[in-house]
Protein backbone atom coordinates (compact mmCIF):
# COMPACT_ATOMS: atom_id res chain seq x y z
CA UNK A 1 0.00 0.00 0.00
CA UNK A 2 1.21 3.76 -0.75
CA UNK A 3 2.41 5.78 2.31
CA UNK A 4 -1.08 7.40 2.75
CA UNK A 5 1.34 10.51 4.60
CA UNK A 6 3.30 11.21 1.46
CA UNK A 7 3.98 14.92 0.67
CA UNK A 8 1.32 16.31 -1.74
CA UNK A 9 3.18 16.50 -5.07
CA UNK A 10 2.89 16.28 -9.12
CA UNK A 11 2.53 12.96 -10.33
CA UNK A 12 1.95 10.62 -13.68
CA UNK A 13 -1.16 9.04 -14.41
CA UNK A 14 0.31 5.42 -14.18
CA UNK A 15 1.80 6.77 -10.80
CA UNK A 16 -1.10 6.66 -8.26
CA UNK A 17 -1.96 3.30 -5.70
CA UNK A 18 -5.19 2.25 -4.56
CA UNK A 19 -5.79 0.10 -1.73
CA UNK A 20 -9.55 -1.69 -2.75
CA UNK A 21 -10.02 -1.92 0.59
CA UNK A 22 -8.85 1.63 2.33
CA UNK A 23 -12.06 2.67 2.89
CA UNK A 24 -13.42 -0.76 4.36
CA UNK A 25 -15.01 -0.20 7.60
CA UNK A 26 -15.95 -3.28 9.61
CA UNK A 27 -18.71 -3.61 12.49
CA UNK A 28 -17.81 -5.42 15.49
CA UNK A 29 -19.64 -6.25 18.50
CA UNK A 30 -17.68 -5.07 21.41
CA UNK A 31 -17.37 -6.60 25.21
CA UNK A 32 -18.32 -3.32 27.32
CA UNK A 33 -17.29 -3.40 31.12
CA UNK A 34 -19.77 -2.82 33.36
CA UNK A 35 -19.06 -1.30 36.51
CA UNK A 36 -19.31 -4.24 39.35
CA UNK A 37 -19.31 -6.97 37.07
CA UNK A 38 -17.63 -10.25 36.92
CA UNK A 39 -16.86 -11.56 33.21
CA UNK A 40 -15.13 -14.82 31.66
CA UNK A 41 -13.36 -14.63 28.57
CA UNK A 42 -11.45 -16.51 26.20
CA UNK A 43 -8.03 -14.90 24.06
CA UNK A 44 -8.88 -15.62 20.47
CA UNK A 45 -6.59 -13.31 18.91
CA UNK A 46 -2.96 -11.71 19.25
CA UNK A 47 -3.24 -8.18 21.10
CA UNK A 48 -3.69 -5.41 18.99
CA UNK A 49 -2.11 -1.71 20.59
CA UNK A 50 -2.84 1.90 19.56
CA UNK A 51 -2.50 4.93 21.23
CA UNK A 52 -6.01 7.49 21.73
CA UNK A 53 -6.05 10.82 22.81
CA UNK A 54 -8.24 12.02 25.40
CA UNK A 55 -9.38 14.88 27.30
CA UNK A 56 -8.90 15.18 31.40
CA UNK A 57 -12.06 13.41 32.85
CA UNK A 58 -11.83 15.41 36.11
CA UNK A 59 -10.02 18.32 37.40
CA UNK A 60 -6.42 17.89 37.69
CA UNK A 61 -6.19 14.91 35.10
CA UNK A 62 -3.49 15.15 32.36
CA UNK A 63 -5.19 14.66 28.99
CA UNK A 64 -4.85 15.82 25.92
CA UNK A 65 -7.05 18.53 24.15
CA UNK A 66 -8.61 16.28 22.06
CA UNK A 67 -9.88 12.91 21.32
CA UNK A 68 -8.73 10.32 18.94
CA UNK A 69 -6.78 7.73 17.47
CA UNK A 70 -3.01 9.21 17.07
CA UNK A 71 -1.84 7.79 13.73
CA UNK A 72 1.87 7.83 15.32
CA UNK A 73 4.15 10.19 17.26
CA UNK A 74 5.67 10.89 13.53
CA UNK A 75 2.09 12.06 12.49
CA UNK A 76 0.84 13.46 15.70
CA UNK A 77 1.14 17.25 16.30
CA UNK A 78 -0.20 17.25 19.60
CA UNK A 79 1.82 14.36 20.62
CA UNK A 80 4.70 15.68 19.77
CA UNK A 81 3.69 19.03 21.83
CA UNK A 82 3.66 17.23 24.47
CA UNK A 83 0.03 15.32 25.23
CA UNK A 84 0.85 11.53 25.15
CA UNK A 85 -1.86 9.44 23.98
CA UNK A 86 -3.06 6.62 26.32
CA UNK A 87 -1.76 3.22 25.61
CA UNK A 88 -4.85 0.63 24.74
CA UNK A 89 -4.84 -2.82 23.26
CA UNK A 90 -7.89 -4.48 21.37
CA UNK A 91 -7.87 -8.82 21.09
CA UNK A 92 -10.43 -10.84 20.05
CA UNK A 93 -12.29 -13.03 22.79
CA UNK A 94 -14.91 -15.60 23.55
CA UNK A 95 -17.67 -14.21 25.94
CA UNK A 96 -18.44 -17.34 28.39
CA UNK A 97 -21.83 -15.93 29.16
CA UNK A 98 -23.07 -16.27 24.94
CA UNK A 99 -20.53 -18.32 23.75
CA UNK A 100 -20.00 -15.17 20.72
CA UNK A 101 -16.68 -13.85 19.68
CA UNK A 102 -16.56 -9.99 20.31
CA UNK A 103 -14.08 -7.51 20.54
CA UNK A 104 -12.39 -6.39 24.09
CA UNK A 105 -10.61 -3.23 24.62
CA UNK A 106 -8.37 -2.65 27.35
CA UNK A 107 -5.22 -0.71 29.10
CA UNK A 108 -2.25 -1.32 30.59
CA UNK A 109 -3.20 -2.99 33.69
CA UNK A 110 -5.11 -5.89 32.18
CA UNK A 111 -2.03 -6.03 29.23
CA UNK A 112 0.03 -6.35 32.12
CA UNK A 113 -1.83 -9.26 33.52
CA UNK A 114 -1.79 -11.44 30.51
CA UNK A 115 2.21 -10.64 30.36
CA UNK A 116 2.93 -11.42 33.66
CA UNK A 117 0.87 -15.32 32.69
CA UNK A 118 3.05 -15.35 29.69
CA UNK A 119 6.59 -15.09 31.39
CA UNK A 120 5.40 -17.04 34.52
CA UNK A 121 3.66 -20.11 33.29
CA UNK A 122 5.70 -19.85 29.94
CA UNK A 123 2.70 -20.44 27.29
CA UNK A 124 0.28 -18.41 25.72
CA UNK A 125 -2.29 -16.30 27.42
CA UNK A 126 -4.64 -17.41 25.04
CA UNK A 127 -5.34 -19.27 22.07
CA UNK A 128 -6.56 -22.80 21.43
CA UNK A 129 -4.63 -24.06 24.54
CA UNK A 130 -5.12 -20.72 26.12
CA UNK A 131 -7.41 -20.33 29.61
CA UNK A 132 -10.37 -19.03 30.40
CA UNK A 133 -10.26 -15.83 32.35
CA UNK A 134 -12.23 -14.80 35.01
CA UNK A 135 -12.11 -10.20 35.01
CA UNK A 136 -13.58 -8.84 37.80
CA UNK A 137 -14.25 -5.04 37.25
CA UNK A 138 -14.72 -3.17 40.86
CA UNK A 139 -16.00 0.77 40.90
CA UNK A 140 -16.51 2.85 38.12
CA UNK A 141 -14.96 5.97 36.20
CA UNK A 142 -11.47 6.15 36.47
CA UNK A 143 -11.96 4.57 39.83
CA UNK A 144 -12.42 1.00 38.17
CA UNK A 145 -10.10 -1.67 39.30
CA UNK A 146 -9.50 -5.18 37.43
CA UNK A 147 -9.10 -8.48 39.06
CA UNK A 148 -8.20 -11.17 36.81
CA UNK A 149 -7.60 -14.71 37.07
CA UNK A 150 -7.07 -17.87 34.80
CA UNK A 151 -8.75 -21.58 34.91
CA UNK A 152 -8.28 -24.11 32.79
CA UNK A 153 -9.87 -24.68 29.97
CA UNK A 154 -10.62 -27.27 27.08
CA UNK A 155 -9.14 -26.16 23.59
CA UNK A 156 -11.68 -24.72 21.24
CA UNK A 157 -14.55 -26.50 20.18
CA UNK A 158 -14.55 -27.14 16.10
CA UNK A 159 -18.00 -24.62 16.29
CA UNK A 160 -15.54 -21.92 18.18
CA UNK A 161 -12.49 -22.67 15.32
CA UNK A 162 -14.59 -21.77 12.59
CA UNK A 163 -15.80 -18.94 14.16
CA UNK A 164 -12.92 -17.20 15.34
CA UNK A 165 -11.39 -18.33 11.23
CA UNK A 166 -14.63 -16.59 9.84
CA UNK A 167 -14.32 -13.42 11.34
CA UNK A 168 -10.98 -12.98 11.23
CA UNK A 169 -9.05 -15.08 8.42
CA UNK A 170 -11.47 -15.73 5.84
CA UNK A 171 -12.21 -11.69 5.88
CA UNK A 172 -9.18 -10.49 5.74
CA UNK A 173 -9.62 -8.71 9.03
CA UNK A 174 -7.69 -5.63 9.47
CA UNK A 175 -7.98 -3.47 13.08
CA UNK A 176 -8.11 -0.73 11.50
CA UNK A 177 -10.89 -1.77 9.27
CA UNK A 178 -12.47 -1.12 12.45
CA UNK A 179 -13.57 2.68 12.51
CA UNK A 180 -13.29 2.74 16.83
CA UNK A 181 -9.46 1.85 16.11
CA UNK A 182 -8.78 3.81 12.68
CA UNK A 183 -6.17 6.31 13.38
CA UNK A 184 -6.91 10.01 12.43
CA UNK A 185 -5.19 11.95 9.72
CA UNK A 186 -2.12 13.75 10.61
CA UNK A 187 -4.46 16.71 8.93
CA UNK A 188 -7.41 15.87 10.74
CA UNK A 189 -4.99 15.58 14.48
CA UNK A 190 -3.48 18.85 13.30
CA UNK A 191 -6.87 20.49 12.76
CA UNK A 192 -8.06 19.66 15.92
CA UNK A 193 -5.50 20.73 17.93
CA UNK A 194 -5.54 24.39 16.45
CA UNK A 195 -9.41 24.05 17.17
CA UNK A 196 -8.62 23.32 21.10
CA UNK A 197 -6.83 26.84 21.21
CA UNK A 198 -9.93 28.69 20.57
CA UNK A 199 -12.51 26.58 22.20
CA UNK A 200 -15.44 29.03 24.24
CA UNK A 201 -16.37 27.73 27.58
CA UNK A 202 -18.97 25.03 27.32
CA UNK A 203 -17.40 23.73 23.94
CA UNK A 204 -16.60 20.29 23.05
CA UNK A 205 -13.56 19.03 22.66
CA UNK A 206 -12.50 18.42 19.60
CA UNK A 207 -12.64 14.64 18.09
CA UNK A 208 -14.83 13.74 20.86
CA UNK A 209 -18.62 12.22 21.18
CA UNK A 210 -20.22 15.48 21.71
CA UNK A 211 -17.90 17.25 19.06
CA UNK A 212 -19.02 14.86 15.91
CA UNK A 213 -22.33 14.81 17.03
CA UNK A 214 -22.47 18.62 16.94
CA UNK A 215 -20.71 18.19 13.30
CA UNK A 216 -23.23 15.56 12.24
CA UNK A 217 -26.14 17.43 13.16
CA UNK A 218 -24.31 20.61 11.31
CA UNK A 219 -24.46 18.66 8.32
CA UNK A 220 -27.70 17.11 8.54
CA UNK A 221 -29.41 20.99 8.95
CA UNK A 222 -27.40 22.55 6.01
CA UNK A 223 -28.73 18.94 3.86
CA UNK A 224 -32.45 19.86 5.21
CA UNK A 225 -32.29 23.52 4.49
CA UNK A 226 -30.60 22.70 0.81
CA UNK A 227 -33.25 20.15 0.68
CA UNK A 228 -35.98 22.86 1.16
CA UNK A 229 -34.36 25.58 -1.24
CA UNK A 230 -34.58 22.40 -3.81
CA UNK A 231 -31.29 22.44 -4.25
CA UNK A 232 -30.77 18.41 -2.90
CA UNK A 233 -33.35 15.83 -4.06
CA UNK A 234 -34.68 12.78 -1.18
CA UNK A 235 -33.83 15.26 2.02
CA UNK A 236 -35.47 11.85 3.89
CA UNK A 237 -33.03 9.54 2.47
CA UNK A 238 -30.34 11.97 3.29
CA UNK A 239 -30.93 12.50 7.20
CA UNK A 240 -31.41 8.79 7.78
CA UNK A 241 -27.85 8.04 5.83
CA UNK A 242 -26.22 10.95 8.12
CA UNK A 243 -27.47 9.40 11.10
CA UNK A 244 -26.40 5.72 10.28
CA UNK A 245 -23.06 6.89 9.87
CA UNK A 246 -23.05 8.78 12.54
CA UNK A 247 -24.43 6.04 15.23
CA UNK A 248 -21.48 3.99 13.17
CA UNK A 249 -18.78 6.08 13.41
CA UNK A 250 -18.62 7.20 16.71
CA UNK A 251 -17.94 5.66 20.12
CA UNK A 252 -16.39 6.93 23.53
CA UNK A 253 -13.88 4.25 25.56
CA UNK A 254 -12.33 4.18 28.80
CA UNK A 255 -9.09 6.19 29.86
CA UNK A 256 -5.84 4.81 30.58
CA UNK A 257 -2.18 5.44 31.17
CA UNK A 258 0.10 6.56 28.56
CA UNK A 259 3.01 5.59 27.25
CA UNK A 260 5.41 7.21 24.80
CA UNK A 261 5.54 5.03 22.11
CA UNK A 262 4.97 4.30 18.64
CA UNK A 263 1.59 3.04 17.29
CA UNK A 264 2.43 -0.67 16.10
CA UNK A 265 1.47 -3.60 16.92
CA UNK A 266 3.22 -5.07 20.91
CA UNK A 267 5.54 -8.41 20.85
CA UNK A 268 3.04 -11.39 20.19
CA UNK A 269 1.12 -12.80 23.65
CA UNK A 270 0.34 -15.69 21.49
């Protein structure tokens, strides 16, 4: 694939790349912590790490000014100002409690967990000889602790084999086909940031939840009042599209600690 950051320049007409699938975006069903909850899990997948920017939760917090995927220190204006991303990791798993393969995301402390199994017992985390784990999640907010421990388990069943090889192998499954774990655009980062300078008091911050929704809805008035001037035909067909993307595109995740490093993929668990 071309280096999607390349300098803008003059090119030939038998110069340019295309990627078929660069704009493939992929719905997942993720594994959402609950605050008091006690979940089991199976590791069906190799951890995935990225790096998301987000805004102090409460007074004092250090954040960053906006929200988002960084696309790499490299790429990442407001990294490089100073305003480390957090650290997160995204695996596959097997929820116990349905038996479906979903998507878990997590920080540090639960990466650190599954590590810590790794260089102790010497074998994978997870996989078809994996365990089971048992995650306890205590409090709430950025008050939530994790308590996690492994049992045995049988390997996978041929009905769990073929599931984990559908979703993932015979699909070509990329993480970043996911849009939750797409990094921005160094142009999009870069916009942003220059937008938190100038935020008035009561404004979101930029990249986050309340920020695309306010975009989203932007866009959906201008279509509707375009729509009425006759300048756009189907004004119906218009608002409903803007709202499935939106209800696609966006989601909010947990904070975490941050760590200065580069947005690649950690040494494999599995």
């Amino acid at each position: 694939m071309a280096d999607q950051y390349r300098a803008n320049q003059e090119i030939d007409w038998g110069d340019e790349e295309f990627d078929s699938e660069e704009q493939k975006t992929v719905k997942v069903e993720m594994l959402k912590f609950q605050p008091n909850t006690t979940y089991r899990i199976r590791l069906a997948s190799k951890p995935y790490k990225f790096f998301r920017h987000y805004s102090p939760r409460r007074e004092g917090d250090k954040g960053s000014p906006i929200q988002g995927v960084s696309p790499g220190k490299d790429h990442d204006v407001v990294w490089q100002g100073g305003f480390a991303p957090s650290r997160r990791y995204a695996a596959w798993v097997i929820d116990r409690v349905d038996g479906k393969l979903k998507v878990m995301e997590f920080g540090s402390t639960i990466f650190k967990r599954f590590k810590s199994y790794k260089e102790i017992q010497k074998k994978s985390p997870g996989g078809e000889n994996g365990p089971d784990w048992v995650v306890k999640v205590k409090g709430s907010g950025m008050n939530t602790e994790y308590e996690l421990d492994h049992q045995d388990a049988p390997p996978y069943t041929d009905e769990e084999k073929a599931m984990i090889n559908e979703m993932t192998v015979a699909n070509n499954f990329k993480w970043t086909d996911v849009r939750r774990f797409r990094p921005e655009t160094p142009e999009t980062i870069a916009k942003w940031f220059e937008e938190s300078k100038n935020l008035a008091e009561g404004d979101p911050v930029p990249g986050s939840f309340e920020y695309n929704q306010r975009k989203w809805e932007m866009r959906k008035a201008q279509q509707e009042s375009a729509s009425n001037d006759g300048v756009i035909e189907g004004p119906a067909q218009a608002s409903v599209r803007v709202d499935g993307a939106y209800k696609e595109l966006f989601n909010e995740g947990d904070a975490s600690s941050g760590d200065d490093d580069k947005n690649v993929a950690p040494g494999e668990l599995f």
